[in-house]
PDB file of N, CA and C in Angstrom:
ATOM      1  N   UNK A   1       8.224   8.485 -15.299  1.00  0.00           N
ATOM      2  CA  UNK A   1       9.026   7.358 -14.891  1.00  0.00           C
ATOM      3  C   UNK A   1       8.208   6.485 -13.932  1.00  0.00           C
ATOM      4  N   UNK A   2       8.415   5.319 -14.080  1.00  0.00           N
ATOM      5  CA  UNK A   2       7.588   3.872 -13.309  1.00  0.00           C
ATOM      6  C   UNK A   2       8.439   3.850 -11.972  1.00  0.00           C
ATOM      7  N   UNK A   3       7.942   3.863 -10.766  1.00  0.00           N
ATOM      8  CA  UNK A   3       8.494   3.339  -9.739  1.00  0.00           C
ATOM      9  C   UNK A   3       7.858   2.422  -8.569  1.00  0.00           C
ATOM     10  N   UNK A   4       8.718   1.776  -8.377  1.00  0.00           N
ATOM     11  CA  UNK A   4       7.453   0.674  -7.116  1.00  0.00           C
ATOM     12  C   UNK A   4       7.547   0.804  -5.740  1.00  0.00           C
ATOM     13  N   UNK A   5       7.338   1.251  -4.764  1.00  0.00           N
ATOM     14  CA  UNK A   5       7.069   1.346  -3.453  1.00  0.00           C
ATOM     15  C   UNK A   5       6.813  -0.466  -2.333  1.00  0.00           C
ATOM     16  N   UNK A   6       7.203  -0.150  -1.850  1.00  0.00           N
ATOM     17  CA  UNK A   6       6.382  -0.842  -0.826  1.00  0.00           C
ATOM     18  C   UNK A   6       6.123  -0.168   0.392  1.00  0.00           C
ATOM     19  N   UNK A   7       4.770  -0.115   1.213  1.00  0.00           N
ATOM     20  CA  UNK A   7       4.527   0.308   2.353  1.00  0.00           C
ATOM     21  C   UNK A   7       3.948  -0.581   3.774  1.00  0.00           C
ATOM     22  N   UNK A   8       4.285  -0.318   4.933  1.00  0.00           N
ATOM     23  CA  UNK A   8       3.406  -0.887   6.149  1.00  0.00           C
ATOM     24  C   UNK A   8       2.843  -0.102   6.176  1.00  0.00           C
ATOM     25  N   UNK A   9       1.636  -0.066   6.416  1.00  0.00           N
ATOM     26  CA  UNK A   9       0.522   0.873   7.138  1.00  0.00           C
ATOM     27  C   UNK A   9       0.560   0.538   8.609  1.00  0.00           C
ATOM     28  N   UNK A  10       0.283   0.868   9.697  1.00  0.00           N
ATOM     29  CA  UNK A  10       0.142   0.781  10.932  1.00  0.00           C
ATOM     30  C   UNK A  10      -0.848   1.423  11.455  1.00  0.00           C
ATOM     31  N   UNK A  11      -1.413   0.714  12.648  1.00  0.00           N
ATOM     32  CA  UNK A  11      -2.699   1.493  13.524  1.00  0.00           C
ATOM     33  C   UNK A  11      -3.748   0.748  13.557  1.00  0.00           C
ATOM     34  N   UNK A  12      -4.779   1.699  13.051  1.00  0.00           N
ATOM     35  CA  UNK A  12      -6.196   0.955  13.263  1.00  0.00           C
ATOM     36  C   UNK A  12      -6.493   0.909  11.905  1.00  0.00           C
ATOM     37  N   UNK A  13      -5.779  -0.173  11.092  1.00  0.00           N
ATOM     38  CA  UNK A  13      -6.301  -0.446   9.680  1.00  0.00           C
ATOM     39  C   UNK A  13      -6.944  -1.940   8.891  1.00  0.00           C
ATOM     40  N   UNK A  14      -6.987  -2.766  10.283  1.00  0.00           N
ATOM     41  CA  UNK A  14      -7.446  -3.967   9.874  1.00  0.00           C
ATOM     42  C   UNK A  14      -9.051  -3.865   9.737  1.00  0.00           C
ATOM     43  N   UNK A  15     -10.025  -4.581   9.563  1.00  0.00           N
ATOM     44  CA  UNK A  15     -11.437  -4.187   9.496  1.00  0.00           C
ATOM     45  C   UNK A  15     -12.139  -3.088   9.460  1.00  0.00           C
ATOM     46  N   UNK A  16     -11.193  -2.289   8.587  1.00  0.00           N
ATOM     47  CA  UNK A  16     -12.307  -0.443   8.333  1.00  0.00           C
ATOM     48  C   UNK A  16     -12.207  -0.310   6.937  1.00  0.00           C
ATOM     49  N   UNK A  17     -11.957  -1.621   6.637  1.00  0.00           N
ATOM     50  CA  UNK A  17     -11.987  -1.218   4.682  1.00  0.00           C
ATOM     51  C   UNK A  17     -10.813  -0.853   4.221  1.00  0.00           C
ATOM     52  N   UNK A  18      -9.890  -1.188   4.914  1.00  0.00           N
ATOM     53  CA  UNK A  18      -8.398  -0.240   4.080  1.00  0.00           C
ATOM     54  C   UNK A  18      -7.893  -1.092   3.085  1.00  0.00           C
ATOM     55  N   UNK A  19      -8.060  -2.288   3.240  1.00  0.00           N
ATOM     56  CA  UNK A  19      -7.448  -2.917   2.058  1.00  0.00           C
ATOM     57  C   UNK A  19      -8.195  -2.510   0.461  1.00  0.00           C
ATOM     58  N   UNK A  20      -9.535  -2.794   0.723  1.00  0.00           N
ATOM     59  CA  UNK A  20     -10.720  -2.437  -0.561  1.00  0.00           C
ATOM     60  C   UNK A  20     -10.092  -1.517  -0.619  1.00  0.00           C
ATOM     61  N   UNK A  21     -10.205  -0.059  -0.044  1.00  0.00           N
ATOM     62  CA  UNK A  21     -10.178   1.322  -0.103  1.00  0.00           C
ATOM     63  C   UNK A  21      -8.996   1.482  -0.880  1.00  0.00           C
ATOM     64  N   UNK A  22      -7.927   0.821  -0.197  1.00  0.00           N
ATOM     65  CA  UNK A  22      -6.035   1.162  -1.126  1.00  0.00           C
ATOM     66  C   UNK A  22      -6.185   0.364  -2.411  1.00  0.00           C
ATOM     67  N   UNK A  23      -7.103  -0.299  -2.618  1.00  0.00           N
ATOM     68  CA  UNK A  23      -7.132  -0.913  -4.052  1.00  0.00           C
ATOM     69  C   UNK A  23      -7.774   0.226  -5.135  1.00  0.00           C
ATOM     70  N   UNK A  24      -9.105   0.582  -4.434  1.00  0.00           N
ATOM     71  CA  UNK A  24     -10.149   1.512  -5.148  1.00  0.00           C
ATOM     72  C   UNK A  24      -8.960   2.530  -5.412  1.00  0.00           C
ATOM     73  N   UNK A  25      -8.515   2.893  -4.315  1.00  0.00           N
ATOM     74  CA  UNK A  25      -7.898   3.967  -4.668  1.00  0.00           C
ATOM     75  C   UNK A  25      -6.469   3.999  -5.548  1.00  0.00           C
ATOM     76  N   UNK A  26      -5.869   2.606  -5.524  1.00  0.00           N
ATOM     77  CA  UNK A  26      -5.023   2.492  -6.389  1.00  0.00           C
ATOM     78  C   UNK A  26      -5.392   2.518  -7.915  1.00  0.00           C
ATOM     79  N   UNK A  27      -6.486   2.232  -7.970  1.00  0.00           N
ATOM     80  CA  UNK A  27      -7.279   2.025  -9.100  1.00  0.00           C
ATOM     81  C   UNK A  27      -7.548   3.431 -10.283  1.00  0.00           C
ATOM     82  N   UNK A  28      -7.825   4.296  -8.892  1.00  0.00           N
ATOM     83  CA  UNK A  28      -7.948   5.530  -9.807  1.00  0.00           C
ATOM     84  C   UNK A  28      -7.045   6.356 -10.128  1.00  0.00           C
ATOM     85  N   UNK A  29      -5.807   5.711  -9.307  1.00  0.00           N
ATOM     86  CA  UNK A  29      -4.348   6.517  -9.492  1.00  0.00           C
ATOM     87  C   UNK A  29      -4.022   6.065 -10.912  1.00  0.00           C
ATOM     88  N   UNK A  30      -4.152   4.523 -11.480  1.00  0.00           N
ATOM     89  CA  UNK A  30      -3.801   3.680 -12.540  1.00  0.00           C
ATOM     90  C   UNK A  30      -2.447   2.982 -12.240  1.00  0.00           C
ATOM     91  N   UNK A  31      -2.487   2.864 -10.710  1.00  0.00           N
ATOM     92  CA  UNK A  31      -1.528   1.656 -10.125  1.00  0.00           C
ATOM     93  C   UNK A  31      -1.237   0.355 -10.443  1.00  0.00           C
ATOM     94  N   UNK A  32      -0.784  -0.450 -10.370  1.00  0.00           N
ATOM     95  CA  UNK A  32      -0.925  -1.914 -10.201  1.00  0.00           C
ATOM     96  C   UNK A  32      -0.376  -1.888  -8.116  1.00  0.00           C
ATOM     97  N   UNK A  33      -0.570  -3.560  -7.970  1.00  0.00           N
ATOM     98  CA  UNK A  33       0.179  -4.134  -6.338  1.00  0.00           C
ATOM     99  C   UNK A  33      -1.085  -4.398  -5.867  1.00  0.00           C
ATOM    100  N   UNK A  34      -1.095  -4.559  -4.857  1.00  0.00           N
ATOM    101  CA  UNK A  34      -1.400  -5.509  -3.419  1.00  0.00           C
ATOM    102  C   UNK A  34      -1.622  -4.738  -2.644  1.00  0.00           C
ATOM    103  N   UNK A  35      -2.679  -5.438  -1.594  1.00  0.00           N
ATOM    104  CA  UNK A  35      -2.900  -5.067  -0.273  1.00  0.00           C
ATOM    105  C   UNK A  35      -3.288  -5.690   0.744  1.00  0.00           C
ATOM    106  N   UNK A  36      -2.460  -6.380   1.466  1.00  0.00           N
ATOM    107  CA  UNK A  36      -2.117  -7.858   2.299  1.00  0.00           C
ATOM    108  C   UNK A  36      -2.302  -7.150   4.049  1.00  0.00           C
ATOM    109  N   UNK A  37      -3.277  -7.965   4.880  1.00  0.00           N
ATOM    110  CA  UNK A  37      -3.152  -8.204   6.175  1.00  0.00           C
ATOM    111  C   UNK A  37      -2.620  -8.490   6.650  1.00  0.00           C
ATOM    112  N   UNK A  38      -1.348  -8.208   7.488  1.00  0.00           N
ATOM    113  CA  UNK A  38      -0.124  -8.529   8.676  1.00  0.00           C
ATOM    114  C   UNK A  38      -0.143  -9.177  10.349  1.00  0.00           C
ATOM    115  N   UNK A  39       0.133 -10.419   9.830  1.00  0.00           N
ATOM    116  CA  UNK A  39      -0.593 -11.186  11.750  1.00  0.00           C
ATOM    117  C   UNK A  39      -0.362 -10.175  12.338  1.00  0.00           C
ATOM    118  N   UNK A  40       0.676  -8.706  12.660  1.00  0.00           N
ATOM    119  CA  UNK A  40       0.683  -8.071  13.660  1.00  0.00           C
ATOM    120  C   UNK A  40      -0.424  -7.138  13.596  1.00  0.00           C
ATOM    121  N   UNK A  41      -1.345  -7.065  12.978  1.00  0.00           N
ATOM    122  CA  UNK A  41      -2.866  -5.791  12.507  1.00  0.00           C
ATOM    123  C   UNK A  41      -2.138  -4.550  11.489  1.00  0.00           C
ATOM    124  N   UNK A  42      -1.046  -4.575  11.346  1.00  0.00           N
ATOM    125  CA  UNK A  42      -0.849  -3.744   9.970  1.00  0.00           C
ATOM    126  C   UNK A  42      -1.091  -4.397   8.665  1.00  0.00           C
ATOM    127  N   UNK A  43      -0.872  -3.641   7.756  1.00  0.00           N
ATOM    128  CA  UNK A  43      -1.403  -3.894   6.577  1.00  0.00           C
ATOM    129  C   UNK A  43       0.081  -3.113   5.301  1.00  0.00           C
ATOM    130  N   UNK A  44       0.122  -4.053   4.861  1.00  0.00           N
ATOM    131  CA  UNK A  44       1.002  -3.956   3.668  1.00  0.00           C
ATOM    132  C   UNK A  44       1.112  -4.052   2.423  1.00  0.00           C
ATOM    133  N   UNK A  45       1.566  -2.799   1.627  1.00  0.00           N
ATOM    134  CA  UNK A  45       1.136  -2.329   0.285  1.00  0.00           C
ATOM    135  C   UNK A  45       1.760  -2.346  -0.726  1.00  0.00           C
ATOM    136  N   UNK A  46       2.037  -2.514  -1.575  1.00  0.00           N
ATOM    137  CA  UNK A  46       2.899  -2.890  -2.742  1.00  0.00           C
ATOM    138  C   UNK A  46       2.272  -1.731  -3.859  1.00  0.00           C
ATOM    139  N   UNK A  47       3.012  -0.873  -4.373  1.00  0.00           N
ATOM    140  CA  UNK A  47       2.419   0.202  -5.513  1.00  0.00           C
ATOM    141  C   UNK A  47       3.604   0.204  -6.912  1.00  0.00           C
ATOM    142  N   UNK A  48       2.969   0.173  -7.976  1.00  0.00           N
ATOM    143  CA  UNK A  48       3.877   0.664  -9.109  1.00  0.00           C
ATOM    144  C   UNK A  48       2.990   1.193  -9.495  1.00  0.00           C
ATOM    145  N   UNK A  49       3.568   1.871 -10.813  1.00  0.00           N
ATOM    146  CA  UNK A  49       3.495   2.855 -11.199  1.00  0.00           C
ATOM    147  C   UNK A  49       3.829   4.515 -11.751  1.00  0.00           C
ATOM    148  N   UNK A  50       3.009   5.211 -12.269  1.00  0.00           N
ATOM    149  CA  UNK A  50       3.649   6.880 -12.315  1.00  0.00           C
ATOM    150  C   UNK A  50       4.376   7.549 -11.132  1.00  0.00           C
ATOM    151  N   UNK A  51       5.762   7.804 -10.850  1.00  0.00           N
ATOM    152  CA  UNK A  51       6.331   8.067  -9.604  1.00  0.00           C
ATOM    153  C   UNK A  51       5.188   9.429  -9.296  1.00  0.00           C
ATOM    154  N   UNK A  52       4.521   9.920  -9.939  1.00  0.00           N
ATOM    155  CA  UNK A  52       3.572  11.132  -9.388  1.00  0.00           C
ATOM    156  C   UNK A  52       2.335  10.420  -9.157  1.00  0.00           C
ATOM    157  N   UNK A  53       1.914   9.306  -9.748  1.00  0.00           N
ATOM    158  CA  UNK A  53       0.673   8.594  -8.637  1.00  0.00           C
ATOM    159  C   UNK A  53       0.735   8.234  -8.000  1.00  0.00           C
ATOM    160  N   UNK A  54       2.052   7.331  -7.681  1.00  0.00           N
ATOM    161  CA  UNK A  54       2.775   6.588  -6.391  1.00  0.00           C
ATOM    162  C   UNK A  54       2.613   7.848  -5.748  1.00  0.00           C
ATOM    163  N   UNK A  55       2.974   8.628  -5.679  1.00  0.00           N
ATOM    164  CA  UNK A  55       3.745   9.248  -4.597  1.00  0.00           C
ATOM    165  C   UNK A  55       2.081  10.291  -4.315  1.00  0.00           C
ATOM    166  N   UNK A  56       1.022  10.294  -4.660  1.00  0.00           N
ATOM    167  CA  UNK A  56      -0.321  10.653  -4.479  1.00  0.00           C
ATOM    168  C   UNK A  56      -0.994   9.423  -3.598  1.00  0.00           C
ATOM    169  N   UNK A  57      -0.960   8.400  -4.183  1.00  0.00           N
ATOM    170  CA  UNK A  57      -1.107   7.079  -2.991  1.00  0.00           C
ATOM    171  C   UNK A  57      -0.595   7.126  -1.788  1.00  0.00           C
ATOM    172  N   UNK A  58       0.719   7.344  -1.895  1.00  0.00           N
ATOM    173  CA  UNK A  58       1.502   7.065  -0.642  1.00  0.00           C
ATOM    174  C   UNK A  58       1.265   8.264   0.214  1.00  0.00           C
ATOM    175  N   UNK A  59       0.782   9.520   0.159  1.00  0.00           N
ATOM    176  CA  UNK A  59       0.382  10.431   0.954  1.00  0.00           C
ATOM    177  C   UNK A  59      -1.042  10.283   1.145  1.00  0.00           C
ATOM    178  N   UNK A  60      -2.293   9.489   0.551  1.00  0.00           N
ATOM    179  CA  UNK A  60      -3.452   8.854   0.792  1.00  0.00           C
ATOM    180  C   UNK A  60      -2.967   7.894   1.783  1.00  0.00           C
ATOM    181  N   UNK A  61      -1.948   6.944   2.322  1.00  0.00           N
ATOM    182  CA  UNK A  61      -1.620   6.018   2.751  1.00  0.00           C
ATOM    183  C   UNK A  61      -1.765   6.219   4.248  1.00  0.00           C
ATOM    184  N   UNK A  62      -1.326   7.478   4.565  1.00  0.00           N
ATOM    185  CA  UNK A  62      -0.977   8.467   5.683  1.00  0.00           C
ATOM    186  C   UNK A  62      -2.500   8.489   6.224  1.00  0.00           C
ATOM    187  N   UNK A  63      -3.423   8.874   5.778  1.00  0.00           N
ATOM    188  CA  UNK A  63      -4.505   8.848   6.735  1.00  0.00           C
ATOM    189  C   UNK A  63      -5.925   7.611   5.964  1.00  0.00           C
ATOM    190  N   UNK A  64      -5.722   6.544   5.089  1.00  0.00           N
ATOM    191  CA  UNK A  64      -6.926   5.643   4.788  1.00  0.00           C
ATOM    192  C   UNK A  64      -7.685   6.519   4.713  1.00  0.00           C
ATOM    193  N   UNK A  65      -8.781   5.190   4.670  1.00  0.00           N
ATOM    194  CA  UNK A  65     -10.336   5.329   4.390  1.00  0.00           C
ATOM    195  C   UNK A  65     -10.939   5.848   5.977  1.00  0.00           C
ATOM    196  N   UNK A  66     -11.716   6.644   5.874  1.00  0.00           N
ATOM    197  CA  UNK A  66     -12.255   7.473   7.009  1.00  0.00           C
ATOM    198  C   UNK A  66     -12.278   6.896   7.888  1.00  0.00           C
ATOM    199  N   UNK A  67     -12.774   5.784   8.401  1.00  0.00           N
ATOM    200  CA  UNK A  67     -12.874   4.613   9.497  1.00  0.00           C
ATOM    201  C   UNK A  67     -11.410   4.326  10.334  1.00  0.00           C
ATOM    202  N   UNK A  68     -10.357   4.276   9.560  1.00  0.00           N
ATOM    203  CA  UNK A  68      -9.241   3.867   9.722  1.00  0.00           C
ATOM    204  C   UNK A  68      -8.456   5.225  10.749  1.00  0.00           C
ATOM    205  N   UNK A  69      -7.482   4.461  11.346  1.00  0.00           N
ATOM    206  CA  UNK A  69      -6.627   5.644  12.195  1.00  0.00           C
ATOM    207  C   UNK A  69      -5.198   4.895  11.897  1.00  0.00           C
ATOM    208  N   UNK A  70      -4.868   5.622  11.044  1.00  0.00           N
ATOM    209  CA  UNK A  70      -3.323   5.837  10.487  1.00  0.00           C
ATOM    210  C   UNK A  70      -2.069   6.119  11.563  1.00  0.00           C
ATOM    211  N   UNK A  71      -1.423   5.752  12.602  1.00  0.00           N
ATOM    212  CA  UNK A  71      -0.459   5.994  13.213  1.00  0.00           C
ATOM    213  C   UNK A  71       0.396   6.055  12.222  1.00  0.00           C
ATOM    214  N   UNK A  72       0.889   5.217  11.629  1.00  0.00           N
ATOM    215  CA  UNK A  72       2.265   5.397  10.970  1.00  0.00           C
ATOM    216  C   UNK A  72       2.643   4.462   9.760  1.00  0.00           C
ATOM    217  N   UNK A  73       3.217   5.026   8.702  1.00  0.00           N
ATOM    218  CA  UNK A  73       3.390   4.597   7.099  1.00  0.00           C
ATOM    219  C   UNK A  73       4.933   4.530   7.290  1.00  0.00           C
ATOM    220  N   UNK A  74       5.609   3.095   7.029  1.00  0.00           N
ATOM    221  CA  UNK A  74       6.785   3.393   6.519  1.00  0.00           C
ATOM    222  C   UNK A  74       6.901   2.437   5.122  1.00  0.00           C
ATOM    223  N   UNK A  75       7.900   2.842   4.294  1.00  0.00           N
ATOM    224  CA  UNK A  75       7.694   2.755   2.814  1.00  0.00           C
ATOM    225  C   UNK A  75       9.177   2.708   2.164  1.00  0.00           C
ATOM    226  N   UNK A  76       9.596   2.291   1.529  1.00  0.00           N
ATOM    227  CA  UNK A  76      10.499   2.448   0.916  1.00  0.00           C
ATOM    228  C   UNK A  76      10.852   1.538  -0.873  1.00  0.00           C
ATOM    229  N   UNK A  77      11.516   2.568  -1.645  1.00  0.00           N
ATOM    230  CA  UNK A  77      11.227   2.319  -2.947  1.00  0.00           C
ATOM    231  C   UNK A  77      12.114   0.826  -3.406  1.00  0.00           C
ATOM    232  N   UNK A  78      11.252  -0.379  -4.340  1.00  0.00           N
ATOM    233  CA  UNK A  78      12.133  -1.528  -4.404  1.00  0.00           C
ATOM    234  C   UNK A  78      12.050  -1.433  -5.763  1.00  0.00           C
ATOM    235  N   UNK A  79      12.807  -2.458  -6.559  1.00  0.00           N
ATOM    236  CA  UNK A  79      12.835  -2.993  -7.848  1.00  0.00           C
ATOM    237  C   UNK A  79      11.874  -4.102  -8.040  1.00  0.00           C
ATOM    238  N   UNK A  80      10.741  -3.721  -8.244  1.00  0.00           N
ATOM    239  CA  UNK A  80       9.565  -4.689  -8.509  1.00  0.00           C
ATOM    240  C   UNK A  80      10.289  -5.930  -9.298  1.00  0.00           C
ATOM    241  N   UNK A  81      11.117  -6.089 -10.403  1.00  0.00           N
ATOM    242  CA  UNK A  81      12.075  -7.484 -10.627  1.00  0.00           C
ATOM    243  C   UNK A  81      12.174  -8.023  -9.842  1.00  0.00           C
ATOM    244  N   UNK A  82      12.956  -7.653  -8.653  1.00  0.00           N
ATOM    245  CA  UNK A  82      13.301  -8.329  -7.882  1.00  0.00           C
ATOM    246  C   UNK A  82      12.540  -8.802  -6.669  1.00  0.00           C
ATOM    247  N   UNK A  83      11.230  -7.910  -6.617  1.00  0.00           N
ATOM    248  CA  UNK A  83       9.729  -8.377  -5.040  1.00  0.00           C
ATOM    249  C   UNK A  83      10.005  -9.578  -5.345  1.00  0.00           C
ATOM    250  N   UNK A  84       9.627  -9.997  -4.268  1.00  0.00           N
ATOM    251  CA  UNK A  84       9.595 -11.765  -4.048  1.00  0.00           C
ATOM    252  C   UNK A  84       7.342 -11.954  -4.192  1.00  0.00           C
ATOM    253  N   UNK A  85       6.546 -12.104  -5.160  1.00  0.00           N
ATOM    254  CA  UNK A  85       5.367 -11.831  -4.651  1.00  0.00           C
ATOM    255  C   UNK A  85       5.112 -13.123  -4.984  1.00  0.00           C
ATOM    256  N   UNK A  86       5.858 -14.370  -4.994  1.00  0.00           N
ATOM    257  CA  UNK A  86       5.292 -15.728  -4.477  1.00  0.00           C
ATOM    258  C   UNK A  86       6.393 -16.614  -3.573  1.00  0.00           C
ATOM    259  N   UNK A  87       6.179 -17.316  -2.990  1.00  0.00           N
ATOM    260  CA  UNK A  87       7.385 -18.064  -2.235  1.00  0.00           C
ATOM    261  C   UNK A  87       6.609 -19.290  -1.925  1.00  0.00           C
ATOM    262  N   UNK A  88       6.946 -20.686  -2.135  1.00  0.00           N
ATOM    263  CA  UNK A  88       6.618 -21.836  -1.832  1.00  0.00           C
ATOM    264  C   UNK A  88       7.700 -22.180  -0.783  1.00  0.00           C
ATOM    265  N   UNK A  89       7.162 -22.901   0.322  1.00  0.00           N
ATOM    266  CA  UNK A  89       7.924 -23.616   1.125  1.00  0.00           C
ATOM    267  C   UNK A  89       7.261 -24.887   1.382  1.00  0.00           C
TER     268      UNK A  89
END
């Protein structure tokens, strides 16, 4: 079954590669989504996919790419239909 996630990452994840890294690594899960910089220094993730790769990502999410210091992942599952992933104003 397909399910889509979204996550904040929090901590020390701006400039240690986490965005590349959650892509690479989404990559080898066979994910699709995003991985967007947050004016506040978190970083935010968008995953679909196999609910058993999602859910292999999202426990990769918990500690990044080696450089990175992971305080805290929160996440919760959306209806990719309905993500908003453009908005003009």
């Amino acid at each position: 079954m397909n399910v889509s996630y979204i996550a904040r990452v929090s901590g020390k994840v701006q400039g240690v590669y986490f965005r590349v890294s959650s892509q690479q690594k989404a990559i080898d899960y066979g994910l699709s989504g995003y991985a967007t910089n947050l004016a506040d220094g978190d970083v935010e993730v968008f995953l679909s996919g196999e609910e058993k790769n999602v859910e292999k990502m999202l426990a990769w999410l918990q500690h990044g790419p080696e450089e990175a210091d992971v305080t805290k992942v929160q996440h919760q599952q959306v209806d990719w239909q309905k993500h908003n992933f453009f908005s003009v104003s």
